[in-house]
N, C-alpha and C. Protein backbone atom coordinates (compact mmCIF):
# COMPACT_ATOMS: atom_id res chain seq x y z
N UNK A 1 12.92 -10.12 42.48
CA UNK A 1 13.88 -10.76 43.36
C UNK A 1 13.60 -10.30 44.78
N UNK A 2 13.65 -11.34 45.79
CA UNK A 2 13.24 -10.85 47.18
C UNK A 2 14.24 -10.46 47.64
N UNK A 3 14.31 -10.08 48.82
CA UNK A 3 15.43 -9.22 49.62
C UNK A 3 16.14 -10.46 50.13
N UNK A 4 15.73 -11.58 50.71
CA UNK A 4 16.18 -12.58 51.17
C UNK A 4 17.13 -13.79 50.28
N UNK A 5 17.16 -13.71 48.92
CA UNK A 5 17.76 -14.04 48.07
C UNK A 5 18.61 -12.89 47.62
N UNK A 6 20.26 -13.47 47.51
CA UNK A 6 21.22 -12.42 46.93
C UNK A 6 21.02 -12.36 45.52
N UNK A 7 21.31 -11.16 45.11
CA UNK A 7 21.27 -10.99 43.79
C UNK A 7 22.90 -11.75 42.99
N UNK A 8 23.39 -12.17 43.57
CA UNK A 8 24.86 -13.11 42.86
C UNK A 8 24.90 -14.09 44.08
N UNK A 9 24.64 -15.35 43.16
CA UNK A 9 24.27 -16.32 43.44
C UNK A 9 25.71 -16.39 44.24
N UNK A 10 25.97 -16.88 45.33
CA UNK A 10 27.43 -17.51 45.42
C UNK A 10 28.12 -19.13 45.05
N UNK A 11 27.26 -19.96 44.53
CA UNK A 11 27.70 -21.14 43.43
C UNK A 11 28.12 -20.39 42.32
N UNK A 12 28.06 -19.24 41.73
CA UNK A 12 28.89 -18.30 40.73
C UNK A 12 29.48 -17.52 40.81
N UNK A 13 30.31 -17.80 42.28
CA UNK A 13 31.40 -16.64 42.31
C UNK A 13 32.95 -16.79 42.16
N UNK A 14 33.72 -16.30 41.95
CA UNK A 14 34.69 -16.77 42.16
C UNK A 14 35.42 -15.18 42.22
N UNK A 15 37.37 -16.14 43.36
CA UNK A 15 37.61 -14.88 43.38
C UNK A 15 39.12 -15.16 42.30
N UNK A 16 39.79 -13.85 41.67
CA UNK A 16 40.72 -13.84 40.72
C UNK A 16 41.77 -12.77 41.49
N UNK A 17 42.96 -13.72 40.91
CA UNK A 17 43.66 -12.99 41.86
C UNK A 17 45.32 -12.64 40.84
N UNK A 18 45.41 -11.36 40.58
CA UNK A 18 46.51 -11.21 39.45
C UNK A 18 47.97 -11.06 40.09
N UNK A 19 48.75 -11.84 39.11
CA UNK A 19 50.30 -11.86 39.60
C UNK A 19 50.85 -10.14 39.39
N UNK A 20 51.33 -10.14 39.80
CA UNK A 20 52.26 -8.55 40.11
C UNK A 20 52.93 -7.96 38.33
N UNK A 21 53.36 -9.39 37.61
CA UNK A 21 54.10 -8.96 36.51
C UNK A 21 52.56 -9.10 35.41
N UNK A 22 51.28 -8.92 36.06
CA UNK A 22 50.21 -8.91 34.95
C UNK A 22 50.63 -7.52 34.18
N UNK A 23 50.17 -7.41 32.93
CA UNK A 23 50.12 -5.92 32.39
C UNK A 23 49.49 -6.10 30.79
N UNK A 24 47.80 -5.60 31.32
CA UNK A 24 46.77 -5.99 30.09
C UNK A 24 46.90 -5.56 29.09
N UNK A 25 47.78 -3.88 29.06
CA UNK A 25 48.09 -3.00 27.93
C UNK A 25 48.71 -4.09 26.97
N UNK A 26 49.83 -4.98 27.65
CA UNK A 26 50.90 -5.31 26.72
C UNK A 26 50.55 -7.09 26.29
N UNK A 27 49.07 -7.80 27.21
CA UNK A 27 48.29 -8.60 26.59
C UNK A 27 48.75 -9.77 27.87
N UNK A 28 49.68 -9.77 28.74
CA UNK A 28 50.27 -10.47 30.15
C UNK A 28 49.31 -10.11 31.16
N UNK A 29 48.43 -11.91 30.81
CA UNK A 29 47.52 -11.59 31.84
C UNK A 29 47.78 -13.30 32.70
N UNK A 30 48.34 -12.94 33.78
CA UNK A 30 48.30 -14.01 34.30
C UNK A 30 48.05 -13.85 36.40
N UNK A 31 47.67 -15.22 36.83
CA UNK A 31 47.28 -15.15 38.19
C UNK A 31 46.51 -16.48 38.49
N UNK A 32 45.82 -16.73 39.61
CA UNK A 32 45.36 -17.62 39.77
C UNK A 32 43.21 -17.41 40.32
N UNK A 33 42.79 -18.41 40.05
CA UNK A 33 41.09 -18.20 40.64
C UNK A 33 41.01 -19.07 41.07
N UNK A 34 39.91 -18.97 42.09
CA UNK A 34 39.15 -20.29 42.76
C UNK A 34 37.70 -19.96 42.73
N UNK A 35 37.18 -21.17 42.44
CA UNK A 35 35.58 -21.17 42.75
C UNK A 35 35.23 -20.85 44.64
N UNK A 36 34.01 -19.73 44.65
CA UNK A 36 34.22 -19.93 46.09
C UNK A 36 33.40 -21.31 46.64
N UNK A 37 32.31 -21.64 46.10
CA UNK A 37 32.24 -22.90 46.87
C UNK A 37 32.75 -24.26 47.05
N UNK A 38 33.25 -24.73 45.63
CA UNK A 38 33.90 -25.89 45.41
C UNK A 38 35.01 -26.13 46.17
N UNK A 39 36.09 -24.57 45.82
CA UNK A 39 37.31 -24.57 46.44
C UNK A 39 38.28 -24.50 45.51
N UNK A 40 37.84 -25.05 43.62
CA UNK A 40 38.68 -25.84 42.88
C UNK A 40 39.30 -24.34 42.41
N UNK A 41 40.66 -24.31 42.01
CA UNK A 41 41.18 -23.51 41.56
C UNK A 41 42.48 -23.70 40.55
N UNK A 42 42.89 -22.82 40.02
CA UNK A 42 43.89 -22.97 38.70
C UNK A 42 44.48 -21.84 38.56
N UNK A 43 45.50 -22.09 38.10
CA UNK A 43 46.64 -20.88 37.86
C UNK A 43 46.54 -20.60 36.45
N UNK A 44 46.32 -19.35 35.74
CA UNK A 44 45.99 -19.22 34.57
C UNK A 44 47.45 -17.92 33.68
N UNK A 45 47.53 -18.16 32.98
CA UNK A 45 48.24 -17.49 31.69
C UNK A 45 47.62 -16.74 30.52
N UNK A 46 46.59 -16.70 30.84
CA UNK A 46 45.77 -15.64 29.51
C UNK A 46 44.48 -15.99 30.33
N UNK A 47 43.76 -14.74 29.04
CA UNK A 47 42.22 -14.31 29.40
C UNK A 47 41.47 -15.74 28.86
N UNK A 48 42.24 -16.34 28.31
CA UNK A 48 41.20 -17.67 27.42
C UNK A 48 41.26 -18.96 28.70
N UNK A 49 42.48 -18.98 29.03
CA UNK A 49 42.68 -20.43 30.52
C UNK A 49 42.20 -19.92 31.27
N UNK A 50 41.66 -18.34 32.01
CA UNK A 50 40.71 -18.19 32.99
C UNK A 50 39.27 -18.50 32.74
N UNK A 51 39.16 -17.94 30.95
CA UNK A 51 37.53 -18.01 30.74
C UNK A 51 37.19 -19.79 30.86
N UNK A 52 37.95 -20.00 30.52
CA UNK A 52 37.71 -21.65 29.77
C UNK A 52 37.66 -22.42 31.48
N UNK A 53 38.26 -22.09 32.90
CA UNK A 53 38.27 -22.41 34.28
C UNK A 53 36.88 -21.95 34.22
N UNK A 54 36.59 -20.78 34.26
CA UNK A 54 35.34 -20.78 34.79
C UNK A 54 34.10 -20.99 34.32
N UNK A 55 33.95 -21.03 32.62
CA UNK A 55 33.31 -21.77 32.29
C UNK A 55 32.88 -23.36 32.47
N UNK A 56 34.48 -24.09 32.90
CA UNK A 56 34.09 -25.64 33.44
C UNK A 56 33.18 -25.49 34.33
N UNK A 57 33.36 -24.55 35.54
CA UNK A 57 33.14 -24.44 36.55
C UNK A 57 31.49 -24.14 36.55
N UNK A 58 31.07 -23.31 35.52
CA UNK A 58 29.85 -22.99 35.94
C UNK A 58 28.85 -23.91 35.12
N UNK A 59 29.87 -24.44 34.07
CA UNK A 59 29.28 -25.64 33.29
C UNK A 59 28.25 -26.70 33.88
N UNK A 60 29.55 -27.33 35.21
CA UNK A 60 29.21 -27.95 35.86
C UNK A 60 28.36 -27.53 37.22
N UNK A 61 28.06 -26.11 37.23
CA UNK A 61 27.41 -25.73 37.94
C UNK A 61 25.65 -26.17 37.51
N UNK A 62 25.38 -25.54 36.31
CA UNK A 62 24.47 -25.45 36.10
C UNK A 62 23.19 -27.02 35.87
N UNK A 63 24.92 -28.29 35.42
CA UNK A 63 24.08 -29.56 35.53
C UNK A 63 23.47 -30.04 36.77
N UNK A 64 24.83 -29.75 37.48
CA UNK A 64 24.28 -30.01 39.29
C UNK A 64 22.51 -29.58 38.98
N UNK A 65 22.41 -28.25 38.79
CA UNK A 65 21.07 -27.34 39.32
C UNK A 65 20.05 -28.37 38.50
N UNK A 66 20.33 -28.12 37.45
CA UNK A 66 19.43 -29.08 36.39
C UNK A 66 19.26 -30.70 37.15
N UNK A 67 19.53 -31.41 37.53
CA UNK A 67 19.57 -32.88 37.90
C UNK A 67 19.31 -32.65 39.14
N UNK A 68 19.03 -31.62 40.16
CA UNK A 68 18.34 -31.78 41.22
C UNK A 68 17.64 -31.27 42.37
């Protein structure tokens, strides 16, 4: 990898952002993410509606890359 290329791509970043009443011990995981380039974002209630956001997200990341 060159110096001039980041090592995290930023089409795969995103930032997550947890509500105040999160608490992972007791399985209350909730908050909201956004993709940073798209913009698209979602308010999530568990570890599965964040994975399943950013999986769309990179889903559709990766066809973009593929098709062009």
């Amino acid at each position: 990898m060159s110096r001039d290329q980041p090592s995290l791509p930023i089409n795969q970043a995103f930032v997550v952002q947890f509500y105040g009443d999160t608490d992972i011990e007791k399985g209350l995981l909730r908050g909201r993410t956004e993709h940073m380039v798209s913009g698209q974002a979602a308010h999530f209630e568990s570890v599965e509606e964040l994975l399943a956001f950013i999986t769309r997200i990179l889903t559709t990341v990766k066809q973009s890359e593929a098709e062009g």
